[in-house]
N, C-alpha and C. Protein backbone atom coordinates (compact mmCIF):
# COMPACT_ATOMS: atom_id res chain seq x y z
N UNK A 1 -5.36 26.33 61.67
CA UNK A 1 -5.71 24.94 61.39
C UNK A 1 -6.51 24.82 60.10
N UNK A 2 -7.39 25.72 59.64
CA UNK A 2 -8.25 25.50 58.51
C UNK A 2 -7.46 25.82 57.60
N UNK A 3 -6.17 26.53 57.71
CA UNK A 3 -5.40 26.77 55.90
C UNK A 3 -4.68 25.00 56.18
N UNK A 4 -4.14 24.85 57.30
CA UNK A 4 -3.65 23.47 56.91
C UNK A 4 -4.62 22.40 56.19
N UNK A 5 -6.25 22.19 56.70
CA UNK A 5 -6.67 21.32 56.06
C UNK A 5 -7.03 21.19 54.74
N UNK A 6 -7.30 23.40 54.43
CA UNK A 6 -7.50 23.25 52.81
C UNK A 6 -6.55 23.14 51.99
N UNK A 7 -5.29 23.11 52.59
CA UNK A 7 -4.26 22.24 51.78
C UNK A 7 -3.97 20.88 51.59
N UNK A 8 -4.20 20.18 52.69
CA UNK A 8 -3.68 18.87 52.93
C UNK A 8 -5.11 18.38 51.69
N UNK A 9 -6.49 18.80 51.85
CA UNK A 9 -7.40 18.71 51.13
C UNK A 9 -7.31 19.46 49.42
N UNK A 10 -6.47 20.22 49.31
CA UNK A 10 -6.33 20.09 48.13
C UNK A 10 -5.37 19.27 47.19
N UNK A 11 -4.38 18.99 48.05
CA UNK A 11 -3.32 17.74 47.97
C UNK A 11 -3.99 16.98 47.35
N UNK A 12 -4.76 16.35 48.60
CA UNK A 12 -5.47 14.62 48.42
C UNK A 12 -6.37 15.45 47.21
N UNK A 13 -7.20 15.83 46.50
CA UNK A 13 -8.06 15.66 45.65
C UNK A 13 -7.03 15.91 44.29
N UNK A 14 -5.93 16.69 44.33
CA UNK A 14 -4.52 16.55 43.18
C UNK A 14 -3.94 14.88 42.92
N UNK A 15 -4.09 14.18 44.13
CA UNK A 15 -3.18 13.11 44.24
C UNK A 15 -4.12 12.05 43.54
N UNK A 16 -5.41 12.38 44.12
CA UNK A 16 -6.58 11.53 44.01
C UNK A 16 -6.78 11.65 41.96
N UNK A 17 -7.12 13.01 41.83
CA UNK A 17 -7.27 12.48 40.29
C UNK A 17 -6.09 12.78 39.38
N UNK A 18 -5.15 12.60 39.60
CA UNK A 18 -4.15 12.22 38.62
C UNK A 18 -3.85 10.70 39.29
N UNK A 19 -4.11 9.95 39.92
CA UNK A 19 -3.96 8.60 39.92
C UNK A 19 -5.17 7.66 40.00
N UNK A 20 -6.06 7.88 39.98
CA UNK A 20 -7.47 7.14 39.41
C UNK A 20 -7.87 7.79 38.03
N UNK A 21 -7.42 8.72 37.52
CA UNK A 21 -8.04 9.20 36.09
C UNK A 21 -7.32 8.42 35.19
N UNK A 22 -6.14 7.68 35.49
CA UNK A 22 -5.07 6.78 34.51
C UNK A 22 -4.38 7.61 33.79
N UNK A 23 -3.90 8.64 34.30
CA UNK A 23 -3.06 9.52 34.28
C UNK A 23 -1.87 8.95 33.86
N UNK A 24 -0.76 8.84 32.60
CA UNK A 24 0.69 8.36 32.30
C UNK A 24 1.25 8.91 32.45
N UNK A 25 2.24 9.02 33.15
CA UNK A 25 3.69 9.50 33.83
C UNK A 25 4.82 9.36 32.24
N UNK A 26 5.27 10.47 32.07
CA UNK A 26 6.24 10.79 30.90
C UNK A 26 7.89 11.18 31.63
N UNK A 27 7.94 10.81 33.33
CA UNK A 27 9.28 11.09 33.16
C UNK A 27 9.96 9.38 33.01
N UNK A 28 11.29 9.88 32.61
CA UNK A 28 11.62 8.22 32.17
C UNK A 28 12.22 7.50 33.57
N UNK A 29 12.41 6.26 33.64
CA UNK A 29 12.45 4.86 34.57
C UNK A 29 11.21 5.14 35.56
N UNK A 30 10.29 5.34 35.16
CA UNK A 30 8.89 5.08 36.02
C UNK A 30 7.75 4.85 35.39
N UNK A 31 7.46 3.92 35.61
CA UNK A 31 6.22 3.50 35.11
C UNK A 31 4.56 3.63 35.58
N UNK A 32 3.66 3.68 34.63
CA UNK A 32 2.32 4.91 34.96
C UNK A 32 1.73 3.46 36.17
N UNK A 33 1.96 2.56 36.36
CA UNK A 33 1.41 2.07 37.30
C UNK A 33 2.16 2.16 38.57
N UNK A 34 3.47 2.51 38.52
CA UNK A 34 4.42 2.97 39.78
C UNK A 34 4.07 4.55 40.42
N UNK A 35 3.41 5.50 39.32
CA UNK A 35 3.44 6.59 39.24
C UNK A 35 1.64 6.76 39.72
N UNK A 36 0.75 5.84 39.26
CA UNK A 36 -0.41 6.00 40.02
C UNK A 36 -0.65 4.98 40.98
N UNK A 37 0.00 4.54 41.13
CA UNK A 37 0.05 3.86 43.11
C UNK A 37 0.78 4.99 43.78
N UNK A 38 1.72 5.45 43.21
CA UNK A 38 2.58 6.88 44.55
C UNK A 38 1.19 7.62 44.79
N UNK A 39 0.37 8.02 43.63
CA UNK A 39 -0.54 9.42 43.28
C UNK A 39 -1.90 8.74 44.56
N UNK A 40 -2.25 7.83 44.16
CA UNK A 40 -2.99 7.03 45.27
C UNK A 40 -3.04 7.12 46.42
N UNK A 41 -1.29 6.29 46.94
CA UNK A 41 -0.85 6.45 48.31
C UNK A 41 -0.99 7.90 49.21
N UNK A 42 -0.89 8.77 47.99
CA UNK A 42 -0.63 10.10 48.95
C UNK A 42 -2.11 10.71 48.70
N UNK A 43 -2.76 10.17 48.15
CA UNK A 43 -4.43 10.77 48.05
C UNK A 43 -5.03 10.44 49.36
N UNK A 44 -4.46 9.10 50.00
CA UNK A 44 -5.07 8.59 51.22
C UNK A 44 -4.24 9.31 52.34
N UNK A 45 -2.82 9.68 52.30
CA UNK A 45 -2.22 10.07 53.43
C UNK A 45 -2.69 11.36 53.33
N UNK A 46 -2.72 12.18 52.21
CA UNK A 46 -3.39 13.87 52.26
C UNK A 46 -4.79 13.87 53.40
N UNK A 47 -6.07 13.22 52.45
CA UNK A 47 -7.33 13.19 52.87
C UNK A 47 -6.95 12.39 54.33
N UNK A 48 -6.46 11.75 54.84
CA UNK A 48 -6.34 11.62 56.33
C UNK A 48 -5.79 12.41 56.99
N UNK A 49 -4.92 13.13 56.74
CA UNK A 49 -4.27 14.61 57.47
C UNK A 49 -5.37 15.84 57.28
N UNK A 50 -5.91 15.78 56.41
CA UNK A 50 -7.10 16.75 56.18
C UNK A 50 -7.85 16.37 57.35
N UNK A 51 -8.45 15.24 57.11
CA UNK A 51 -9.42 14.91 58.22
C UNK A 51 -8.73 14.88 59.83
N UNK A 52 -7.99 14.80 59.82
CA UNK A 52 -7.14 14.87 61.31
C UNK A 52 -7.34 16.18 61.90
N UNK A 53 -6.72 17.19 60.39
CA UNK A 53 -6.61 18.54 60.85
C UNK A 53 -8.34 19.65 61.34
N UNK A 54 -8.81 18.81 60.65
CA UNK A 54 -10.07 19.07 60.62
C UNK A 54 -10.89 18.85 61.42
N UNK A 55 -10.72 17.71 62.40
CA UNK A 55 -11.15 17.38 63.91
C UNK A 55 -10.58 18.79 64.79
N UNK A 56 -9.09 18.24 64.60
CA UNK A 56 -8.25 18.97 65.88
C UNK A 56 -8.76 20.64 65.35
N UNK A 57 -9.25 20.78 64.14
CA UNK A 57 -9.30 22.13 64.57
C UNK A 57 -10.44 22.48 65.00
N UNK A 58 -11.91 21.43 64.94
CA UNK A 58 -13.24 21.68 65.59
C UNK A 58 -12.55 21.52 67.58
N UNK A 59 -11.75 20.57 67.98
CA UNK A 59 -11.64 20.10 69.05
C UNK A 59 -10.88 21.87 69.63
N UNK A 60 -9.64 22.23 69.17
CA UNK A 60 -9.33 23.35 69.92
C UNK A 60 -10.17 24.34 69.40
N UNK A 61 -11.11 25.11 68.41
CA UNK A 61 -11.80 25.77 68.14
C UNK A 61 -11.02 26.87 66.86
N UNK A 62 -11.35 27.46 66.38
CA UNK A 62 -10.85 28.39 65.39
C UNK A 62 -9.92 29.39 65.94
């Protein structure tokens, strides 16, 4: 359970600052505000699976 959360937690802090740092997206038909709302969205779904994983793994134990 703890390699899942330090992933899901390194996710969300990848997702997190390439889409609040105003990070521009260079592949073409996407635009840097399409490209930091995705980076966003998944900063919040990462850091909530982190934190999920991170209960359930205090709740069943190591």
């Amino acid at each position: 359970m703890l390699i899942w959360t330090v992933s899901f937690l390194t996710l969300a802090l990848l997702a997190g600052a390439l889409g609040f740092s105003g990070y521009t997206s260079t592949a073409p038909k996407v635009t840097a505000t399409t490209a930091a709302g995705m980076a966003r969205m998944l900063f919040l779904v990462f850091l909530f699976a982190a934190l999920v994983t991170l209960v359930l793994g205090f709740v069943r134990g190591w």
